[in-house]
Protein backbone atom coordinates (compact mmCIF):
# COMPACT_ATOMS: atom_id res chain seq x y z
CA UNK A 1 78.93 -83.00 -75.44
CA UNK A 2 78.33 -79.96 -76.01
CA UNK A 3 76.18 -78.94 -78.74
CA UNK A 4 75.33 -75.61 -81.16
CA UNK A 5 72.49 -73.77 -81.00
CA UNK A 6 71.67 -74.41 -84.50
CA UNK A 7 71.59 -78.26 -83.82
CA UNK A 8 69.68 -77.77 -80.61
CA UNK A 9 66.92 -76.24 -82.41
CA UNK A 10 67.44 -78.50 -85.77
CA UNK A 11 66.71 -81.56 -83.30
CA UNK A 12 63.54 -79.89 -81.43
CA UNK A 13 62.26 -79.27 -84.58
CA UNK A 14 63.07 -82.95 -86.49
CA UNK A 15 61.52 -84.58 -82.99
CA UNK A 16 58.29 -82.48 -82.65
CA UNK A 17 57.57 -83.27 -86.86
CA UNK A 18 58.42 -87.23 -85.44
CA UNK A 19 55.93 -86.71 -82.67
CA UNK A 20 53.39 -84.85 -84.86
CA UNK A 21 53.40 -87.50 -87.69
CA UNK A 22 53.55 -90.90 -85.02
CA UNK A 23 50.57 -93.07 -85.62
CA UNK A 24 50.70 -95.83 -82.79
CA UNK A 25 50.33 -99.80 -83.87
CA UNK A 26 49.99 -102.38 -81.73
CA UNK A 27 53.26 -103.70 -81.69
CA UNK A 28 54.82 -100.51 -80.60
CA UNK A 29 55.29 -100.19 -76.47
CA UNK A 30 54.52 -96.95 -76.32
CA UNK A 31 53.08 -95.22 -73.73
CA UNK A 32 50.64 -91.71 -74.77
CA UNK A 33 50.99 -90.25 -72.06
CA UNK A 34 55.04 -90.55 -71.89
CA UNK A 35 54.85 -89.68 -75.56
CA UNK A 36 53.24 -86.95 -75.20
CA UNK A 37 54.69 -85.77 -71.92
CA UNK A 38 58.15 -86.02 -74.56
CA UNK A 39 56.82 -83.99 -77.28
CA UNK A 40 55.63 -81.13 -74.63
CA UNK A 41 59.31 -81.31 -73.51
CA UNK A 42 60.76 -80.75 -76.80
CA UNK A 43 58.03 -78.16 -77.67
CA UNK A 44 59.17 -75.92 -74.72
CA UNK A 45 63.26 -76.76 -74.94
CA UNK A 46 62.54 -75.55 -78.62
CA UNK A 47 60.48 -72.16 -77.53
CA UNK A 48 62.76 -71.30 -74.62
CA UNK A 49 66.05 -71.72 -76.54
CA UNK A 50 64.19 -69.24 -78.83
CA UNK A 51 63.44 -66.64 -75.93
CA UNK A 52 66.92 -67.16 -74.86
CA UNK A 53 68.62 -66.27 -78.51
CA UNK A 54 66.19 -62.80 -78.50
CA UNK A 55 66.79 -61.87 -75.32
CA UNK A 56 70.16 -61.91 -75.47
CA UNK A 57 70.32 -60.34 -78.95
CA UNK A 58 67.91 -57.66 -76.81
CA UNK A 59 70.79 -57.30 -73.93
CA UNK A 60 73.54 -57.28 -76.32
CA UNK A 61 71.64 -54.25 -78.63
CA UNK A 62 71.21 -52.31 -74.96
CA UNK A 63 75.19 -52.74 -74.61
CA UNK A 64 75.29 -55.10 -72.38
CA UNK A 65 79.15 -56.87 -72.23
CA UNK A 66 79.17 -60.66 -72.53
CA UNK A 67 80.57 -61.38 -69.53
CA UNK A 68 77.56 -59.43 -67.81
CA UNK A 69 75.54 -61.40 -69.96
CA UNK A 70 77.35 -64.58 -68.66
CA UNK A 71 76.94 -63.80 -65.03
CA UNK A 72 73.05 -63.12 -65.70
CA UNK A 73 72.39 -67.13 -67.40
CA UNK A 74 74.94 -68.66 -64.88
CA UNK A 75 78.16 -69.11 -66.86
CA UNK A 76 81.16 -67.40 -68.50
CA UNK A 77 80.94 -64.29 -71.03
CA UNK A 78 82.78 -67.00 -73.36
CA UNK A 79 80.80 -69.62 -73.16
CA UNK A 80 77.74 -67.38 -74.08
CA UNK A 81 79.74 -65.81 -76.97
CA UNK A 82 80.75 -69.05 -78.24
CA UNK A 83 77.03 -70.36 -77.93
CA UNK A 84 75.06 -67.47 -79.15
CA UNK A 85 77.72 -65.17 -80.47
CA UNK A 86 76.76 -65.95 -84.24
CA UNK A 87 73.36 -66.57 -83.64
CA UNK A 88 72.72 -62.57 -81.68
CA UNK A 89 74.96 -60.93 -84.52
């Protein structure tokens, strides 16, 4: 299931505003410390996806090739295009 960028970070962001704005009641199951534990999760998916976009726009603006770029994250100069390709342009 492979998902865009733009979605990734559209979902981080809709979840942390959820976790920001949850007021517990009574009837709700949850536990803080697993809700919270969640919303750090999504915090840090959110700010490394972030780090990853910039420093690949950085590698790509030194002239680095996509499939070095590939080999450096663990995958295929493709895949990265495909992923980040619009997002580095």
């Amino acid at each position: 299931m492979p998902r865009s960028v733009d979605e990734i970070l559209a979902h981080a962001d809709q979840l942390a505003e959820r976790f920001e704005d949850y007021e517990p009641v009574p009837d709700d199951e949850v536990n803080r410390d697993a809700a919270a534990a969640l919303r750090a999760a999504v915090q840090e998916r959110s700010a490394a996806e972030r780090r990853m976009i910039e420093a690949i726009r950085t590698a790509r603006e030194a002239g680095l090739s996509w499939s070095a770029i590939g080999a450096l994250v663990g995958t295929t100069g493709e895949a990265v295009r495909q992923r980040y390709g619009t997002r580095v342009a």
